[in-house]
N, C-alpha and C. Protein backbone atom coordinates (compact mmCIF):
# COMPACT_ATOMS: atom_id res chain seq x y z
N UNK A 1 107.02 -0.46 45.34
CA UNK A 1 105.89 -1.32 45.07
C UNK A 1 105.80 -1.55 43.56
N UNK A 2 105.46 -2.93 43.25
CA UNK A 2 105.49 -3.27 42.06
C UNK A 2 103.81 -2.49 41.03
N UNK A 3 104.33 -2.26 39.99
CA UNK A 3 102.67 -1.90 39.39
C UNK A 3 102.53 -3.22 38.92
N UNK A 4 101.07 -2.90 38.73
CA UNK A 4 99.91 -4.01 38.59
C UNK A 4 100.87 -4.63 36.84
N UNK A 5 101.12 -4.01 35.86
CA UNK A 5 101.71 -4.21 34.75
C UNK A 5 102.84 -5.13 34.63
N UNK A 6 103.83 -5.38 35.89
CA UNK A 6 104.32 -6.16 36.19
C UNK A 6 104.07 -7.27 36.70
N UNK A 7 103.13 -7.93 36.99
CA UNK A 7 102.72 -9.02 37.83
C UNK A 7 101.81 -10.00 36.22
N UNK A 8 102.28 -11.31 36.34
CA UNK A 8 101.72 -12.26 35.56
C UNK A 8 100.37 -12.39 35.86
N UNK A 9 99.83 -12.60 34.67
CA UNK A 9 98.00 -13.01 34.77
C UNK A 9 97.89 -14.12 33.69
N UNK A 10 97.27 -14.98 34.32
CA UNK A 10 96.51 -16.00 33.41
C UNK A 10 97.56 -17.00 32.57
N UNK A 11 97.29 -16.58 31.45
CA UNK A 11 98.35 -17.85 30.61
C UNK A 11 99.81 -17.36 30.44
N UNK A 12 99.97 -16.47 31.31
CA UNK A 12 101.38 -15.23 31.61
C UNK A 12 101.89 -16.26 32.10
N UNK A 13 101.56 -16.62 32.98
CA UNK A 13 102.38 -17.83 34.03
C UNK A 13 102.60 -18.91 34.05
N UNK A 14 103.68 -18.74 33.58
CA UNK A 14 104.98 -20.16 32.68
C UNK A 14 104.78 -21.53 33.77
N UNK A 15 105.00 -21.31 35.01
CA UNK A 15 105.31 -23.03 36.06
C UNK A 15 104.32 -23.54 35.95
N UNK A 16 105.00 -24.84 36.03
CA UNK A 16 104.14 -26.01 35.69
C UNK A 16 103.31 -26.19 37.05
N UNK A 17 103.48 -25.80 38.78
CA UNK A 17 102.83 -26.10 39.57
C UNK A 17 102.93 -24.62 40.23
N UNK A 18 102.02 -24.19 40.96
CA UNK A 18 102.23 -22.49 41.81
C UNK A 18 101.46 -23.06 43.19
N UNK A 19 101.91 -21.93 43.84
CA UNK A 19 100.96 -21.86 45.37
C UNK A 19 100.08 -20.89 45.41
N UNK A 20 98.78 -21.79 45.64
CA UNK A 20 97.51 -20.95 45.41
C UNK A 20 96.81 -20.35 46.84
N UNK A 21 96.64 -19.05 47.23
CA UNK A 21 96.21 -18.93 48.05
C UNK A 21 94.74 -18.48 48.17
N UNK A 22 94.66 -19.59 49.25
CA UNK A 22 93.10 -19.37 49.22
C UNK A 22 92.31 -19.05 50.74
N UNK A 23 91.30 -19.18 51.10
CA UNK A 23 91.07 -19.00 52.02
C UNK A 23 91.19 -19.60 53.19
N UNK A 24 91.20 -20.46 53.15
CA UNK A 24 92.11 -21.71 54.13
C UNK A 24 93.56 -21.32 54.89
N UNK A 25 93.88 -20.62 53.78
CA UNK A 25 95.85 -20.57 53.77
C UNK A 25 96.40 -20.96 51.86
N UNK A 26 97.11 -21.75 52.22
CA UNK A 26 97.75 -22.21 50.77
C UNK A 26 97.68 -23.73 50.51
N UNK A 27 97.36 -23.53 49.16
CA UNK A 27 97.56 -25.06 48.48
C UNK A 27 98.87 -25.28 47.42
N UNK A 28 98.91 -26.07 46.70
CA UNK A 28 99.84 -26.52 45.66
C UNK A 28 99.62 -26.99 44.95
N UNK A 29 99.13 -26.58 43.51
CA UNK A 29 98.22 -27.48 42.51
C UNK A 29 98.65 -27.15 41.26
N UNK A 30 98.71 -27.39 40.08
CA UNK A 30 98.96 -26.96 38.80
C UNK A 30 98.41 -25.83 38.52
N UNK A 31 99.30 -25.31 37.43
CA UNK A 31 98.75 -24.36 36.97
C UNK A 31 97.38 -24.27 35.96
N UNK A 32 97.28 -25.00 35.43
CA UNK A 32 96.17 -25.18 34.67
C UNK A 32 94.91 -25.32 35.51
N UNK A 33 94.79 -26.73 36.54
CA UNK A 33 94.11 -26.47 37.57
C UNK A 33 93.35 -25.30 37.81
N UNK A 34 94.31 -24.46 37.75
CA UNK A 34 94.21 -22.99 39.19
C UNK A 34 93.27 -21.65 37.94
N UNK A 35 94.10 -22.37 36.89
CA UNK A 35 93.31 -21.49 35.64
C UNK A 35 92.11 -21.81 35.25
N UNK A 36 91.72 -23.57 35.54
CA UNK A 36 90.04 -23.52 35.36
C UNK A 36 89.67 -23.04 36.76
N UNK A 37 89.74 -23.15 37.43
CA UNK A 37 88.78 -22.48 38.94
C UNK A 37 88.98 -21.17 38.51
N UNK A 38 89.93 -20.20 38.18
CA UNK A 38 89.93 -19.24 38.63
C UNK A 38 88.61 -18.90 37.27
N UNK A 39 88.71 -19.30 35.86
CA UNK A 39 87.75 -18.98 34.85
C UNK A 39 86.64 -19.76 35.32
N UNK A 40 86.40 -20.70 36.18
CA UNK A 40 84.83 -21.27 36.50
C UNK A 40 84.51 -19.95 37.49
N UNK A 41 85.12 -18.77 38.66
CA UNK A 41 85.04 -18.46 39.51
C UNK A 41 84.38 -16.60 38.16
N UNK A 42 84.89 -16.99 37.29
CA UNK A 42 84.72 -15.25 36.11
C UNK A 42 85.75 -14.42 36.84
N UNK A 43 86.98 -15.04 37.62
CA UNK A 43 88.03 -14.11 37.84
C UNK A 43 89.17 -14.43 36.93
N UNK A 44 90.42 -13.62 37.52
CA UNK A 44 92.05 -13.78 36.58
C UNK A 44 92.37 -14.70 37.97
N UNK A 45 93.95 -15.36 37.60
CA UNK A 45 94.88 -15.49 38.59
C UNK A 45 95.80 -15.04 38.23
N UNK A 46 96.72 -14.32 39.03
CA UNK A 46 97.01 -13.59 38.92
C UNK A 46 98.63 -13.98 40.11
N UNK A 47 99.77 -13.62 39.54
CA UNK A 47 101.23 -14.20 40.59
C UNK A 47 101.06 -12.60 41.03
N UNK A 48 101.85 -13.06 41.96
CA UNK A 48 101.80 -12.08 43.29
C UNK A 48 103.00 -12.03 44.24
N UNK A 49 103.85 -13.51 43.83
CA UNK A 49 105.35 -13.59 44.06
C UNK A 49 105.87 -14.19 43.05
N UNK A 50 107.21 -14.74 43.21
CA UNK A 50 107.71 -15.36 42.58
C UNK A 50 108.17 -16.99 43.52
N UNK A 51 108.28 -16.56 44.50
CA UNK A 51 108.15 -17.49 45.31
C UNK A 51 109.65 -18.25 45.37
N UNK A 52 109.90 -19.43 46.40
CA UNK A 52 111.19 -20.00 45.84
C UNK A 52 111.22 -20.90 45.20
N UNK A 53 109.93 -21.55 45.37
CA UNK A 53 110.58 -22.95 44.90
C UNK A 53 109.07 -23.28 43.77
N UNK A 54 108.26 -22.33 44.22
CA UNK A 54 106.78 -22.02 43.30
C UNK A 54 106.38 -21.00 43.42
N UNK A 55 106.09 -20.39 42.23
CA UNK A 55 104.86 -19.09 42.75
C UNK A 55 104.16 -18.90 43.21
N UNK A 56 103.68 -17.65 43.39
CA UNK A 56 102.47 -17.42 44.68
C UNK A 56 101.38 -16.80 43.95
N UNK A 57 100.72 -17.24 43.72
CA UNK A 57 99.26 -16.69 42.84
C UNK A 57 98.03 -17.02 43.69
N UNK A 58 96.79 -15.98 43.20
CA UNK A 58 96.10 -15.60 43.79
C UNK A 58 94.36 -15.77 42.61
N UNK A 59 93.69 -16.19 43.29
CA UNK A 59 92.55 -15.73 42.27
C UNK A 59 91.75 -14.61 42.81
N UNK A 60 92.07 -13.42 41.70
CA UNK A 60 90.99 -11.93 42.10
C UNK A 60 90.76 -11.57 40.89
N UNK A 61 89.87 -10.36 40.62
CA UNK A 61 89.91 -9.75 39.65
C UNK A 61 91.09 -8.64 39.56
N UNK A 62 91.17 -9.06 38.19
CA UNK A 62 92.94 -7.96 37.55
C UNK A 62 92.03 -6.52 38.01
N UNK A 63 91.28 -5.47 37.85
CA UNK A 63 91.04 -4.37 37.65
C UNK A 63 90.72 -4.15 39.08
N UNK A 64 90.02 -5.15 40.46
CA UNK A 64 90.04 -4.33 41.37
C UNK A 64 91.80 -4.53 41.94
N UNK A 65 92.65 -5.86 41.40
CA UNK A 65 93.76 -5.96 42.04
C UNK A 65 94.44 -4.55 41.82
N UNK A 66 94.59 -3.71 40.34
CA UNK A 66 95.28 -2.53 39.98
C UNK A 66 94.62 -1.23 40.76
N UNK A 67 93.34 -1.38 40.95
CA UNK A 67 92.77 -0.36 41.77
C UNK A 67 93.30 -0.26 43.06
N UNK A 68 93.43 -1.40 43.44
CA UNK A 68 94.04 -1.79 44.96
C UNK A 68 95.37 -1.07 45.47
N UNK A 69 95.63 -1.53 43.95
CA UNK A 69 97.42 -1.37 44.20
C UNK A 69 97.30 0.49 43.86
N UNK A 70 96.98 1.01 43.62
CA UNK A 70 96.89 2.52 43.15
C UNK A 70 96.76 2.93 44.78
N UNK A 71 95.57 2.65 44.87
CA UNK A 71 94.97 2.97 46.54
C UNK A 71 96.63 2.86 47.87
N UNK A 72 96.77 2.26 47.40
CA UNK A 72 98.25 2.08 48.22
C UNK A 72 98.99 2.77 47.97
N UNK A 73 99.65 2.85 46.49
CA UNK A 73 100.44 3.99 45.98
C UNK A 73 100.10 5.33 46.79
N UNK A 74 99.12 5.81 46.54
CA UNK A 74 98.54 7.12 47.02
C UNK A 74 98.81 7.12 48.36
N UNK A 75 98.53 6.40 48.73
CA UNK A 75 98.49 6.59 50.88
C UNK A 75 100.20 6.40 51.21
N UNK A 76 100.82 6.01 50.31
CA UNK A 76 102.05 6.06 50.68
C UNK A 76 102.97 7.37 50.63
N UNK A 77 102.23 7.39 49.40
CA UNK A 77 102.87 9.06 49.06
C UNK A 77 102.31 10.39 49.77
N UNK A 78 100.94 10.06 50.62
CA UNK A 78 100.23 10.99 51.50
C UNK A 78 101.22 10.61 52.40
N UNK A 79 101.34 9.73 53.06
CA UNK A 79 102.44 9.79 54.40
C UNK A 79 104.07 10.20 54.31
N UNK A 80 104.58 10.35 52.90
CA UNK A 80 105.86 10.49 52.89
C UNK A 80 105.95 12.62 53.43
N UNK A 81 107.23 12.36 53.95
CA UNK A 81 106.91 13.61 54.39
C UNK A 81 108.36 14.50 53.77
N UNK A 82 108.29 15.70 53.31
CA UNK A 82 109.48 16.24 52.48
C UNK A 82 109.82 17.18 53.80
N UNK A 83 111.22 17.73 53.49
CA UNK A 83 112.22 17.85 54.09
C UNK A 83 112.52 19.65 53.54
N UNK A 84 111.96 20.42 54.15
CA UNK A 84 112.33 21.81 53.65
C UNK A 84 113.61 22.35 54.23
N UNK A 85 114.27 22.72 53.54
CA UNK A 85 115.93 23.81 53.51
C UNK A 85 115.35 24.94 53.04
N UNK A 86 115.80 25.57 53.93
CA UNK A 86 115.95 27.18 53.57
C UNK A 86 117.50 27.73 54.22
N UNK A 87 117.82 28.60 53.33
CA UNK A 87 119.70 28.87 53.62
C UNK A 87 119.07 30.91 54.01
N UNK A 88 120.05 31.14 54.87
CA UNK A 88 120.33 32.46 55.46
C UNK A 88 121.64 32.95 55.48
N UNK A 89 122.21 33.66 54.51
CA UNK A 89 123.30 34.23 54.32
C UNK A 89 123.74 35.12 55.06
N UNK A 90 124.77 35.50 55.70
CA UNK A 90 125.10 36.09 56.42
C UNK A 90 126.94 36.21 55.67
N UNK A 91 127.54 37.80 56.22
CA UNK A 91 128.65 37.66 56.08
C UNK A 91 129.24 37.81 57.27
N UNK A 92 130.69 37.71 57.41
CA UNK A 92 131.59 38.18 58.50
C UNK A 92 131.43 39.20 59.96
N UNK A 93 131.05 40.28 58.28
CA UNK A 93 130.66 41.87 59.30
C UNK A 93 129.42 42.28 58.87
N UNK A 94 128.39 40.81 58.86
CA UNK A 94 126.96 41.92 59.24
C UNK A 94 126.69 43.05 60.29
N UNK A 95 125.81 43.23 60.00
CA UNK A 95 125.48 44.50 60.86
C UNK A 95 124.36 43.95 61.88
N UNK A 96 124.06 44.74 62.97
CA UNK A 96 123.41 44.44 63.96
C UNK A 96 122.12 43.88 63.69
N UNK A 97 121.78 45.49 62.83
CA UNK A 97 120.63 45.15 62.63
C UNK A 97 120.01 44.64 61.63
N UNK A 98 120.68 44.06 60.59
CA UNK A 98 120.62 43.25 59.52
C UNK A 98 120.63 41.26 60.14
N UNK A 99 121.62 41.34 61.32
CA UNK A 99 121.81 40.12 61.89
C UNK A 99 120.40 39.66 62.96
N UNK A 100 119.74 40.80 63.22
CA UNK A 100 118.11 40.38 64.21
C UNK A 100 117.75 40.31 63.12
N UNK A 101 117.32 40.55 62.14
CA UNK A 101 116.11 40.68 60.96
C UNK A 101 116.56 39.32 60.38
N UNK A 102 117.74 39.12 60.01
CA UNK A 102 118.09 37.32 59.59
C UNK A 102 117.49 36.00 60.56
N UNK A 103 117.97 36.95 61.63
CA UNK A 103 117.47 35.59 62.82
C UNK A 103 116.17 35.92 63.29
N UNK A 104 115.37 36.59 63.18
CA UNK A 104 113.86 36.71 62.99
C UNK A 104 113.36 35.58 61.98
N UNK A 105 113.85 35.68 60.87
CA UNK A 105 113.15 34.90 59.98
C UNK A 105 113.41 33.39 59.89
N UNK A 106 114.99 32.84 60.53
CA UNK A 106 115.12 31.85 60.94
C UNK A 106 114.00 31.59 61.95
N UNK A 107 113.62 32.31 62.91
CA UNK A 107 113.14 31.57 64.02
C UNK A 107 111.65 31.26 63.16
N UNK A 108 110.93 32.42 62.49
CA UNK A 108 109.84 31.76 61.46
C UNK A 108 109.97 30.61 61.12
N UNK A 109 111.60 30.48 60.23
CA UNK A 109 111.38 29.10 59.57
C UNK A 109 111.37 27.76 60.30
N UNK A 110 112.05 27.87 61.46
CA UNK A 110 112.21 26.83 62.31
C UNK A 110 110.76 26.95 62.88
N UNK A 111 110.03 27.90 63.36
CA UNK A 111 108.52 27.49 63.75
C UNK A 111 108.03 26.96 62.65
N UNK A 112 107.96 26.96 61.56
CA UNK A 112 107.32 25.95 60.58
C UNK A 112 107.47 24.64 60.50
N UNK A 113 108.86 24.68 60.80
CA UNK A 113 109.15 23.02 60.49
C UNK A 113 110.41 23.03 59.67
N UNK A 114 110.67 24.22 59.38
CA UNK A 114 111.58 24.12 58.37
C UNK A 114 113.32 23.75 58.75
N UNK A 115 114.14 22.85 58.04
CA UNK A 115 115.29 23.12 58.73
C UNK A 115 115.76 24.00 57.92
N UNK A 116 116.78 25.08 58.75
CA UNK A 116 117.56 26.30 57.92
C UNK A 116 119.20 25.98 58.14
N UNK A 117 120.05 26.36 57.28
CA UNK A 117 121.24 26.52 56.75
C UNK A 117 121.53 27.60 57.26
N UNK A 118 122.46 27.91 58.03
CA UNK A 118 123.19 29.48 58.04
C UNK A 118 124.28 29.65 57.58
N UNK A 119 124.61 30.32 56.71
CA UNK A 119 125.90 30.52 55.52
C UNK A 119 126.77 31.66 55.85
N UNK A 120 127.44 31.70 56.44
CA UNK A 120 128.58 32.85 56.20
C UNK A 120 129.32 32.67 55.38
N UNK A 121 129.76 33.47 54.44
CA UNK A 121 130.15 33.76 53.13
C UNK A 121 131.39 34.91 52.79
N UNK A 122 132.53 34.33 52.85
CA UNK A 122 133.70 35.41 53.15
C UNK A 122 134.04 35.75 51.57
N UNK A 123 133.79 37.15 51.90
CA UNK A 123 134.52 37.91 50.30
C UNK A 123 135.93 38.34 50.65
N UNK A 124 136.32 38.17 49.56
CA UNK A 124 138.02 38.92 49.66
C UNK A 124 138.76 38.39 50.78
N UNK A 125 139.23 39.45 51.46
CA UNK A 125 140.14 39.42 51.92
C UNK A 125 139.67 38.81 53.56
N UNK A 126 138.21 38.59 53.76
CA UNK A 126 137.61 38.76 54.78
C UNK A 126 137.53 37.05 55.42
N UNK A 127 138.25 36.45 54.34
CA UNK A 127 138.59 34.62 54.62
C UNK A 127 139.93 34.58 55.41
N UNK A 128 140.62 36.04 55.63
CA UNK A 128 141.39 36.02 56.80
C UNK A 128 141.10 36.32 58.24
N UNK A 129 140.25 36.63 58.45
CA UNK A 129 139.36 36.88 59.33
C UNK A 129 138.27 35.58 59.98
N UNK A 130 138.31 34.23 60.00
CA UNK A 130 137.03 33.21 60.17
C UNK A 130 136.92 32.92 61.39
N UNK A 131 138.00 33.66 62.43
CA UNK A 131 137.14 33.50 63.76
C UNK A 131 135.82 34.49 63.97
N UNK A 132 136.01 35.43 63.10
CA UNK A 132 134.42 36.43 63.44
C UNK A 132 133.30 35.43 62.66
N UNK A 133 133.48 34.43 61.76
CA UNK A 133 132.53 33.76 61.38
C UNK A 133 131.85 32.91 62.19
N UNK A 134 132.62 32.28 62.77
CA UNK A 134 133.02 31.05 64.00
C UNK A 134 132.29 32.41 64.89
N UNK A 135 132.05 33.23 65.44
CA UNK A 135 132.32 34.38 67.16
C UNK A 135 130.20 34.00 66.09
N UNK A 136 130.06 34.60 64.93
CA UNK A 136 128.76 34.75 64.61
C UNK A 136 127.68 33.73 64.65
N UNK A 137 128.25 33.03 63.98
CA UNK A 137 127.38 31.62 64.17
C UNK A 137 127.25 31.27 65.66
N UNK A 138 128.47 31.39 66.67
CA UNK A 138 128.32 30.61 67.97
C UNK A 138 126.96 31.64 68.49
N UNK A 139 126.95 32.68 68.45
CA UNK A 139 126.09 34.50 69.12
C UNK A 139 124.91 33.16 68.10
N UNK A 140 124.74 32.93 67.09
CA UNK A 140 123.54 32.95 66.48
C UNK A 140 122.69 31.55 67.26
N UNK A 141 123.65 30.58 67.54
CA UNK A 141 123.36 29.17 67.94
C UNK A 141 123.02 29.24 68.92
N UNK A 142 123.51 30.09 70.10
CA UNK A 142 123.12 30.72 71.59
C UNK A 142 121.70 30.91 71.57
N UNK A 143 120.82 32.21 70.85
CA UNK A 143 120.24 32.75 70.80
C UNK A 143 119.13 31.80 70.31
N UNK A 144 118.90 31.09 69.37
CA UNK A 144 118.21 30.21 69.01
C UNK A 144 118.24 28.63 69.57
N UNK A 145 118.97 28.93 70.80
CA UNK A 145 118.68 27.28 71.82
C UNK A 145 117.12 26.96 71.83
N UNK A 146 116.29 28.16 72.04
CA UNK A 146 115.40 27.03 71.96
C UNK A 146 114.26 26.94 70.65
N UNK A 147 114.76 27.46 70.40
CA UNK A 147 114.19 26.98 68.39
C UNK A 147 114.67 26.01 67.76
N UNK A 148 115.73 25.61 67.86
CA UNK A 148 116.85 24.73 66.94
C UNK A 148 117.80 23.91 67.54
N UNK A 149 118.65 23.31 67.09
CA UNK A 149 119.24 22.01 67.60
C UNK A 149 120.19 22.33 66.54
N UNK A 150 121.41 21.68 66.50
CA UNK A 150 122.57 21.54 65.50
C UNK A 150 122.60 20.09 64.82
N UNK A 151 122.53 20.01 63.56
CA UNK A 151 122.21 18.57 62.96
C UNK A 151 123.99 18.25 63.19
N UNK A 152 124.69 19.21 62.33
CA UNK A 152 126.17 18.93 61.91
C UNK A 152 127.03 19.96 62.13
N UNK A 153 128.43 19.86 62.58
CA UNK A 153 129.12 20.55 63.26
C UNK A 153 129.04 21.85 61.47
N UNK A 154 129.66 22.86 62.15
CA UNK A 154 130.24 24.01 61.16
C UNK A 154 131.25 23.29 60.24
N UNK A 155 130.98 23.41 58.92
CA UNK A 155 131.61 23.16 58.31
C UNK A 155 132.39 23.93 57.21
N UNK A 156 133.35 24.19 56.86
CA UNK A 156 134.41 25.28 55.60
C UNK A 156 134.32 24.62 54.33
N UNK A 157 133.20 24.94 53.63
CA UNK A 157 133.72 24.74 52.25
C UNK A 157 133.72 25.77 51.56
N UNK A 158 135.27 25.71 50.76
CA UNK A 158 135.54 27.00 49.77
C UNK A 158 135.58 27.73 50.71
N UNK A 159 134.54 29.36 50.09
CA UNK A 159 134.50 30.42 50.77
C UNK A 159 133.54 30.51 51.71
N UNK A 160 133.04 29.72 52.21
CA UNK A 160 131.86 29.84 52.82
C UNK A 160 131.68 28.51 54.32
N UNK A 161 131.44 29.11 55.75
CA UNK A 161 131.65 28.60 56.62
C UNK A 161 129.34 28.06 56.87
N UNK A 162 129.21 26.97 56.90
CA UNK A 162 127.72 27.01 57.20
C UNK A 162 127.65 25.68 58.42
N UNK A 163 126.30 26.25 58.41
CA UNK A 163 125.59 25.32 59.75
C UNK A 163 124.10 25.14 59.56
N UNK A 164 123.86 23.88 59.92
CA UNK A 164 122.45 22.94 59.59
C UNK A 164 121.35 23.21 60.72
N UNK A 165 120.70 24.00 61.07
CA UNK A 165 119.62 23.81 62.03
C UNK A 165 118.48 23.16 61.91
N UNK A 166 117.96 22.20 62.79
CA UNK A 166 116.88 21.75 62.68
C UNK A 166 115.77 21.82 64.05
N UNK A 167 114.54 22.15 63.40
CA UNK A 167 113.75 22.31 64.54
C UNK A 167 113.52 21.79 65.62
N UNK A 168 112.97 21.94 66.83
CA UNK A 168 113.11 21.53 68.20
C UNK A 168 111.37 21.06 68.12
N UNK A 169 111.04 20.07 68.26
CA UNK A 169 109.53 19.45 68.39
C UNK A 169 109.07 20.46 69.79
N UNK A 170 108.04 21.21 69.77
CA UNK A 170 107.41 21.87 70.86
C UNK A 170 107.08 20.55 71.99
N UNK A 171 107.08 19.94 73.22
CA UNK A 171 106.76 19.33 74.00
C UNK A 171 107.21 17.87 73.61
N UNK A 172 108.32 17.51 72.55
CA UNK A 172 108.74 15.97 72.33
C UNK A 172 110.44 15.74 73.02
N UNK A 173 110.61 14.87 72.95
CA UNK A 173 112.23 15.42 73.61
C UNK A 173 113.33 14.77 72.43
N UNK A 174 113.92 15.80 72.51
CA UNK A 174 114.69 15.93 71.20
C UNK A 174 115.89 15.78 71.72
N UNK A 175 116.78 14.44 71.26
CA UNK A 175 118.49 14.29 72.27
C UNK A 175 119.24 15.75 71.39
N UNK A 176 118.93 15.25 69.87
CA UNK A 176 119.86 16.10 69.09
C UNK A 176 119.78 17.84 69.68
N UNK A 177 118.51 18.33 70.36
CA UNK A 177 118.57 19.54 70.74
C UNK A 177 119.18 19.58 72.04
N UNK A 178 119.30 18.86 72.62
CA UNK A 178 119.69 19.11 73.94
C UNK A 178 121.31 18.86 73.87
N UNK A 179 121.99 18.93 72.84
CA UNK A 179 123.48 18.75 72.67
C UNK A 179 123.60 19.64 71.43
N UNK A 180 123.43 20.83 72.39
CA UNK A 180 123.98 22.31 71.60
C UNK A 180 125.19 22.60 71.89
N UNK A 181 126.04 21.75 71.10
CA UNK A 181 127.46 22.57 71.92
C UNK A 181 127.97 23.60 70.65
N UNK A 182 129.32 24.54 71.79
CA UNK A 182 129.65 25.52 70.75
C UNK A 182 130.34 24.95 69.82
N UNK A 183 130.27 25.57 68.83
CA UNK A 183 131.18 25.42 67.53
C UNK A 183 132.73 25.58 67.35
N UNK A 184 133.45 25.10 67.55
CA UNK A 184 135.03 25.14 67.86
C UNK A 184 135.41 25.97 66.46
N UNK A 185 136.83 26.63 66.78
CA UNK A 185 137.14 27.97 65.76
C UNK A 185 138.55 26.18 65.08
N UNK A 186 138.43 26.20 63.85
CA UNK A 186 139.55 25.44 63.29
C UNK A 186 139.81 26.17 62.64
């Protein structure tokens, strides 16, 4: 959205003829014209397009038009909605009970809303070993069918094998959750 700082007012506006909108709909009249009504009326005019073949101007006042436009700004940015990641590290040969206490807190984050990352992370020598990464993640994806959904297959970058979960809407129907398949060992 354009700010109010950008938009021509008054003797700003170079064409020799604009389209004036009024309450009717639109007219087509000079600009000068449009500049005494709008100063007989104690308002601005004010462009509002550029239009194709004429501009599109308006007679209001400049200060409630910028108020206006703020008011919008704001409600737009109340509706935009952010996107939380949270990552869960895991290695090869976690341990049992280190691997419930990880996926405890996944299932937290996915009851929030949150989507989580699961990272297996091979040290050393243990990047010879990536079907136990592949055997972990599939045990982890099982277990959390109905918390989560798979955005994107398992992917290997570098040292580290991860996977994208995203939450399952309680009572909405979700295609992406209902196509949990396993994770193939490459």
């Amino acid at each position: 959205m354009k700010d109010a700082k950008n938009y021509y007012v008054n003797n700003e506006i170079q064409a020799g003829k604009i389209r004036l909108i009024v309450e009717d709909g639109v007219t087509i009249m000079d600009r000068d014209q449009a500049l005494a009504k709008a100063r007989e009326e104690g308002l601005d005019l004010i462009m509002v397009s550029a239009g194709k073949d004429y501009p599109i101007c308006k007679i209001m006042d400049l200060g409630k038009f910028k108020y206006n436009l703020e008011k919008k700004r704001q409600k737009a940015r109340k509706k935009q909605s952010k996107t939380v990641i949270k990552e869960i590290k895991f290695s090869p040969n976690t341990a049992e009970h280190d691997y419930s206490y990880r996926k405890e807190h996944i299932i937290k984050f996915l009851e929030k809303g949150y989507y989580v990352k699961a990272t297996i992370y091979y040290k050393g020598r243990s990047i010879l070993h990536q079907e136990k990464g592949y055997a972990l993640l599939n045990k982890l994806i099982d277990e959390l069918a109905d918390y989560a959904a798979i955005d994107k297959k398992a992917e290997m970058r570098g040292r580290s094998l991860s996977v994208m979960l995203i939450p399952i809407k309680k009572g909405g129907k979700n295609e992406k959750a209902k196509k949990n398949a396993q994770i193939e060992n490459t």
